[in-house]
PDB file of N, CA and C in Angstrom:
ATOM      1  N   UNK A   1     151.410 139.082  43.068  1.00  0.00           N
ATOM      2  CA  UNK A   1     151.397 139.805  44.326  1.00  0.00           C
ATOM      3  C   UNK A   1     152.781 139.670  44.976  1.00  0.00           C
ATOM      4  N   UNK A   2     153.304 140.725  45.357  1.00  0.00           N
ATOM      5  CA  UNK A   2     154.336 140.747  45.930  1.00  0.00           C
ATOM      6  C   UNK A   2     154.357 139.921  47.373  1.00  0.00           C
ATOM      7  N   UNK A   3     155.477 139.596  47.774  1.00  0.00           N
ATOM      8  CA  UNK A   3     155.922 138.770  49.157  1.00  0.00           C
ATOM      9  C   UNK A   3     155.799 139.923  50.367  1.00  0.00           C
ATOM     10  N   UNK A   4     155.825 139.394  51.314  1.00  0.00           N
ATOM     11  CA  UNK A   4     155.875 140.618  52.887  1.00  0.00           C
ATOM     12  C   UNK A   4     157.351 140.790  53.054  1.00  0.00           C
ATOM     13  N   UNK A   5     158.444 140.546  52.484  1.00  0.00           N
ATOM     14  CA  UNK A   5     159.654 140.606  52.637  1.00  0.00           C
ATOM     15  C   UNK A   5     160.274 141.764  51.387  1.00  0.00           C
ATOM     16  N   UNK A   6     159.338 141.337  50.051  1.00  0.00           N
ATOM     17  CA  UNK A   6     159.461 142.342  48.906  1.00  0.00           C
ATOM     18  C   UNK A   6     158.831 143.597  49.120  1.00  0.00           C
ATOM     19  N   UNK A   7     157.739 143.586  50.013  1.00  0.00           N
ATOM     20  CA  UNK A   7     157.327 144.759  50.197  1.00  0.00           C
ATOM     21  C   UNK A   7     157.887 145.638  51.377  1.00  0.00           C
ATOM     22  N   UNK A   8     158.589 144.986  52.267  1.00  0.00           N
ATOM     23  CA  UNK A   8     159.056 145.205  52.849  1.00  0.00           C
ATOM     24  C   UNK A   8     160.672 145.958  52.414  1.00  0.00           C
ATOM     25  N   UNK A   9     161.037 145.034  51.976  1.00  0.00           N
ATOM     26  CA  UNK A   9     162.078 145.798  51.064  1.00  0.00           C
ATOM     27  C   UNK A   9     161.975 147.162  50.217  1.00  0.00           C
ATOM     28  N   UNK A  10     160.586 146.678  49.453  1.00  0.00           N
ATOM     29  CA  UNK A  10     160.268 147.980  48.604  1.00  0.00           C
ATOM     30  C   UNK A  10     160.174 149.213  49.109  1.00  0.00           C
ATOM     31  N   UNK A  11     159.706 149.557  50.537  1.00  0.00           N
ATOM     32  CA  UNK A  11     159.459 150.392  51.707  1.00  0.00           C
ATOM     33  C   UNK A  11     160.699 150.588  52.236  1.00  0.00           C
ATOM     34  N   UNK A  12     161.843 150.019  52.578  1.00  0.00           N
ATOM     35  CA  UNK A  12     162.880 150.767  53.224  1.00  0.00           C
ATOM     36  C   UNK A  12     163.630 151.451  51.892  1.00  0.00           C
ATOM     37  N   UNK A  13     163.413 150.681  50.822  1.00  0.00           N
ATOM     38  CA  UNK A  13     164.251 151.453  49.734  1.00  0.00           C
ATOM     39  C   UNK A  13     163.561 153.152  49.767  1.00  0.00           C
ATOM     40  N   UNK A  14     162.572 152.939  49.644  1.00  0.00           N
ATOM     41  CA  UNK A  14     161.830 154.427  49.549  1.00  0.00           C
ATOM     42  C   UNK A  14     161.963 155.227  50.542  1.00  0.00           C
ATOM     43  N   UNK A  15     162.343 154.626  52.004  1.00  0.00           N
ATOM     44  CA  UNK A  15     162.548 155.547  53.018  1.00  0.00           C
ATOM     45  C   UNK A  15     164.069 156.191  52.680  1.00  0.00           C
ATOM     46  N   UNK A  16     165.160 155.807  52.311  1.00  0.00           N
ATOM     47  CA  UNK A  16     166.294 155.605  52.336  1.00  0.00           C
ATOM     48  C   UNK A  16     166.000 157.121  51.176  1.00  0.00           C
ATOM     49  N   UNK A  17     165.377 157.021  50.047  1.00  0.00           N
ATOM     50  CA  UNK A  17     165.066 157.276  49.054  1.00  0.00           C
ATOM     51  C   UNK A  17     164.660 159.036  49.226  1.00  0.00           C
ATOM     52  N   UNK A  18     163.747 158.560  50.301  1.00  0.00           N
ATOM     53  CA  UNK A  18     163.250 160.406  50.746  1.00  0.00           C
ATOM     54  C   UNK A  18     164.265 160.996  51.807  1.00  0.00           C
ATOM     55  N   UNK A  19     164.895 160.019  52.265  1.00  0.00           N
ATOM     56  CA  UNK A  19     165.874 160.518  53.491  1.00  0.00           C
ATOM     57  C   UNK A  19     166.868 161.473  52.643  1.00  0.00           C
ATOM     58  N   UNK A  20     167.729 160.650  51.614  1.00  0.00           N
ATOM     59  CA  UNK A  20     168.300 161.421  50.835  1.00  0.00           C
ATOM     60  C   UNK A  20     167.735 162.724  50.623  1.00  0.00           C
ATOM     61  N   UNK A  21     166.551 162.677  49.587  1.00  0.00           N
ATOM     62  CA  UNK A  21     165.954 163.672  49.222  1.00  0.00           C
ATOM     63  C   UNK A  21     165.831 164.745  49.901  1.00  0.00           C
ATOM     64  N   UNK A  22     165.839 164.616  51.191  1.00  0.00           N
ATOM     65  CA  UNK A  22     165.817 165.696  52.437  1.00  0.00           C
ATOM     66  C   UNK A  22     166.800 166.065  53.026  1.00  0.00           C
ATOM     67  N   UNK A  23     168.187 165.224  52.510  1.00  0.00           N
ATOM     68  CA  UNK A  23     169.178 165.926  52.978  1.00  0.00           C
ATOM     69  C   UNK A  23     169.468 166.424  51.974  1.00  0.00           C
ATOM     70  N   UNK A  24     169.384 166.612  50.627  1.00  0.00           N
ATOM     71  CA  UNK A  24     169.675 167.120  49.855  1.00  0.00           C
ATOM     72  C   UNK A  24     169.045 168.409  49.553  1.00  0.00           C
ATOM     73  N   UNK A  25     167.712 168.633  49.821  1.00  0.00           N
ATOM     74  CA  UNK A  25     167.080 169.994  50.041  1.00  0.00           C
ATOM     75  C   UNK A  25     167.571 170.835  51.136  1.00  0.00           C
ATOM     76  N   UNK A  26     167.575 170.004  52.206  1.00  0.00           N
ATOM     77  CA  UNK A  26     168.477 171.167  53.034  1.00  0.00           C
ATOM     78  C   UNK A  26     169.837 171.794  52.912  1.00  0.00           C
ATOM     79  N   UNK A  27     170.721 170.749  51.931  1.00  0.00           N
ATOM     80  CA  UNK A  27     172.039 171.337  52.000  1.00  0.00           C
ATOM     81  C   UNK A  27     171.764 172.354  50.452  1.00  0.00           C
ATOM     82  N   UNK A  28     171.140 172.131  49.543  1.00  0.00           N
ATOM     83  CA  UNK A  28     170.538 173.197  48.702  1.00  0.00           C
ATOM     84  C   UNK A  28     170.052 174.538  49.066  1.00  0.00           C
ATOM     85  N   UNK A  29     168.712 174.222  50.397  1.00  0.00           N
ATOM     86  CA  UNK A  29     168.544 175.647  51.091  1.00  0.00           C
ATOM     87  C   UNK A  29     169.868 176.080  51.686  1.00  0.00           C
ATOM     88  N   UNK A  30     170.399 175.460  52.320  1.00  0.00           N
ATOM     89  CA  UNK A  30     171.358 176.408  53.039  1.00  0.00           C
ATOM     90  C   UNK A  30     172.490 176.885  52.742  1.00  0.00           C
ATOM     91  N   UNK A  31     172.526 176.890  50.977  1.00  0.00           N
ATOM     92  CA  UNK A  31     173.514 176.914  50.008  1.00  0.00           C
ATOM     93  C   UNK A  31     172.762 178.185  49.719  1.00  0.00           C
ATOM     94  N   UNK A  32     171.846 178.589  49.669  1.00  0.00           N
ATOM     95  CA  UNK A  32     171.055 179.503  48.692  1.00  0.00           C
ATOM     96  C   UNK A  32     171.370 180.795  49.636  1.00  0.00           C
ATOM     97  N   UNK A  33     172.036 181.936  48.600  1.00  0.00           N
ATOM     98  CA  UNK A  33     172.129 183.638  49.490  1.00  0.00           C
ATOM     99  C   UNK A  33     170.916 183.616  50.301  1.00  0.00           C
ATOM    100  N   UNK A  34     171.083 185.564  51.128  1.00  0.00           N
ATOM    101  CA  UNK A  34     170.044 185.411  51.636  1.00  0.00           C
ATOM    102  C   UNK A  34     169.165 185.913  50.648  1.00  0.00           C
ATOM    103  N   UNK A  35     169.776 186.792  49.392  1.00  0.00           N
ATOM    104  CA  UNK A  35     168.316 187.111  48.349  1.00  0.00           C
ATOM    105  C   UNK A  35     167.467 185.953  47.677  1.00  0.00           C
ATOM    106  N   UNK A  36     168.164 184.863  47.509  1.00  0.00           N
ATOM    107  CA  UNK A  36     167.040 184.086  46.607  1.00  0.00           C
ATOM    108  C   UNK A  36     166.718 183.368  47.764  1.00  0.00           C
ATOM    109  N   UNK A  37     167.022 183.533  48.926  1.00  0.00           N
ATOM    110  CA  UNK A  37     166.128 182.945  50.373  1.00  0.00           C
ATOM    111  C   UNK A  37     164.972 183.339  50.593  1.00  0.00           C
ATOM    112  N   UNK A  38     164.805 184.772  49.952  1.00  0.00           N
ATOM    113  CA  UNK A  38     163.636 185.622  50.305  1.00  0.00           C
ATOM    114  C   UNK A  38     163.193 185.373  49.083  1.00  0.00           C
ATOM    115  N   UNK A  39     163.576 184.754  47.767  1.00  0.00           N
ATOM    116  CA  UNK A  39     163.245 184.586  46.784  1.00  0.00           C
ATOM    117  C   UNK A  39     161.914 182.907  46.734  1.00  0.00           C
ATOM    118  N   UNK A  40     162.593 181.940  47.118  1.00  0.00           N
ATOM    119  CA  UNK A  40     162.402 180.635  47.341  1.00  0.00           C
ATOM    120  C   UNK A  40     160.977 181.142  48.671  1.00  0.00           C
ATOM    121  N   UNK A  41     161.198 181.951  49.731  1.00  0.00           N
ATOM    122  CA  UNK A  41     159.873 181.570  50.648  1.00  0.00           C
ATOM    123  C   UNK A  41     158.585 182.451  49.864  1.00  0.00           C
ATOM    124  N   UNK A  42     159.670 183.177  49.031  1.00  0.00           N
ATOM    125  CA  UNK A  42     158.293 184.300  48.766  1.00  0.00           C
ATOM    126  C   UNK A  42     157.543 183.050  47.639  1.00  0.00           C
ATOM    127  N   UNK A  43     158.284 182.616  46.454  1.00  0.00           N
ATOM    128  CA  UNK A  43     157.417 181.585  46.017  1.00  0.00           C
ATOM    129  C   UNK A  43     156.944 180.095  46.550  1.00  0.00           C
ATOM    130  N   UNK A  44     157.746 179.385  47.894  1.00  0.00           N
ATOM    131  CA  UNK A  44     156.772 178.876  48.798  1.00  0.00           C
ATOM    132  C   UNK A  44     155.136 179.256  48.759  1.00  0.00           C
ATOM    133  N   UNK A  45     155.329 179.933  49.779  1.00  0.00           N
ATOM    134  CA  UNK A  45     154.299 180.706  49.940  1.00  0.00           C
ATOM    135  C   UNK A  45     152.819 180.455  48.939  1.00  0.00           C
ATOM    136  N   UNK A  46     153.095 180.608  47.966  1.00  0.00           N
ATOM    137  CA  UNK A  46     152.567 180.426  46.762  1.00  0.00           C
ATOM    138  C   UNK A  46     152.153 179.036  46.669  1.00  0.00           C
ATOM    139  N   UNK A  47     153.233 178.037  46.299  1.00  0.00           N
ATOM    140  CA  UNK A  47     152.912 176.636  45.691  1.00  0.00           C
ATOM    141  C   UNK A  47     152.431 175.865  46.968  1.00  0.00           C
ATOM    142  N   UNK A  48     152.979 175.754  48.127  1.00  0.00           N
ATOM    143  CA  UNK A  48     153.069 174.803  49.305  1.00  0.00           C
ATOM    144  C   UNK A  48     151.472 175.018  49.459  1.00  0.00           C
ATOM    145  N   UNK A  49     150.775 175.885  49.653  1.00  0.00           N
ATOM    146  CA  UNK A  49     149.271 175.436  49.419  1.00  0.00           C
ATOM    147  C   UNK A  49     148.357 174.440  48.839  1.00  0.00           C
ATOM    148  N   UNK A  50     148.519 174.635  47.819  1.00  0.00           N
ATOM    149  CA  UNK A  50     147.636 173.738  46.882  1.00  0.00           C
ATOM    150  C   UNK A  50     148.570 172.214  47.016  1.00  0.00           C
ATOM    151  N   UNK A  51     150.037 172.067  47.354  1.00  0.00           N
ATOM    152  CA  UNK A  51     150.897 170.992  47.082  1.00  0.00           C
ATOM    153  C   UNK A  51     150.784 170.394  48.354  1.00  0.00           C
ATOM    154  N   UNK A  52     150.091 170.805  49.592  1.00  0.00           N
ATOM    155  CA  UNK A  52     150.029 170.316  50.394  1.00  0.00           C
ATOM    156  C   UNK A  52     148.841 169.856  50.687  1.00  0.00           C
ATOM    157  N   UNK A  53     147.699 170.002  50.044  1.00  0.00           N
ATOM    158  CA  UNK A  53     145.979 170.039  49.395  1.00  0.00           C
ATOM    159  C   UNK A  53     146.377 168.681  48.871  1.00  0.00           C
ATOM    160  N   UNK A  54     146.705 168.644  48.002  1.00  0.00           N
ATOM    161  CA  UNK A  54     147.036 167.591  46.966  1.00  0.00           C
ATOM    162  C   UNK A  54     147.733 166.222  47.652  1.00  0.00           C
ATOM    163  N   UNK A  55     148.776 166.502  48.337  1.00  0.00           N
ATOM    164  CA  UNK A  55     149.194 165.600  49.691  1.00  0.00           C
ATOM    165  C   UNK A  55     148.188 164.741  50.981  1.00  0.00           C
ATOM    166  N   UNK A  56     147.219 165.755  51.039  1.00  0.00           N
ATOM    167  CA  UNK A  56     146.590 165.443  52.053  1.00  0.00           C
ATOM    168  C   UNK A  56     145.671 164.361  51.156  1.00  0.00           C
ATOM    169  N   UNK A  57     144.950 164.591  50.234  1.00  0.00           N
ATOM    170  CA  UNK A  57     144.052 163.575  49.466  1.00  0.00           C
ATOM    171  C   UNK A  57     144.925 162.473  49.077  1.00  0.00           C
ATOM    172  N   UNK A  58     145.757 162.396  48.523  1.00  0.00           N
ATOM    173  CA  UNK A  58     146.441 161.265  48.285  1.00  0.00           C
ATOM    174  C   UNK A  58     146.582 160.413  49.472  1.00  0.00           C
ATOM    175  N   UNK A  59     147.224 161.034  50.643  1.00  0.00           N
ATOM    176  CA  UNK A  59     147.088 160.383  52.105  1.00  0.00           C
ATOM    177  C   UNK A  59     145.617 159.443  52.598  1.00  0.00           C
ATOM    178  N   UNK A  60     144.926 160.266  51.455  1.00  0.00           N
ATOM    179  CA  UNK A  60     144.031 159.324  52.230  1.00  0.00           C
ATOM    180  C   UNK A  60     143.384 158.347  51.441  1.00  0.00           C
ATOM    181  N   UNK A  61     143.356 157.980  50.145  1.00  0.00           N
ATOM    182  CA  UNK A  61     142.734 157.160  49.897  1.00  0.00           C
ATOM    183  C   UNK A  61     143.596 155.909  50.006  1.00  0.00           C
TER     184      UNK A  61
END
């Protein structure tokens, strides 16, 4: 079993981890023309449903 200091650790690494990840999607979107802008929401649209379905159950158990 991990320590409250290792897990603790383990948790800011992962924040650090998605922080990136999110600045990196945004400087990707806002790299993208405006055609594959309309390209990217039109297939949003599509996936973010079910991927956000799938999010919510995981959240909870």
């Amino acid at each position: 079993m991990k320590s409250y200091e290792e897990l603790a650790q383990e948790y800011q690494e992962f924040v650090v981890k998605i922080s990136k990840a999110g600045k990196d999607f945004c400087d990707a979107f806002n790299s993208l023309s405006p055609e594959n802008l309309k390209v990217f929401k039109r297939e949003m649209r599509k996936i973010l449903p079910a991927g956000f379905t799938n999010l919510i159950k995981a959240l909870q158990d």
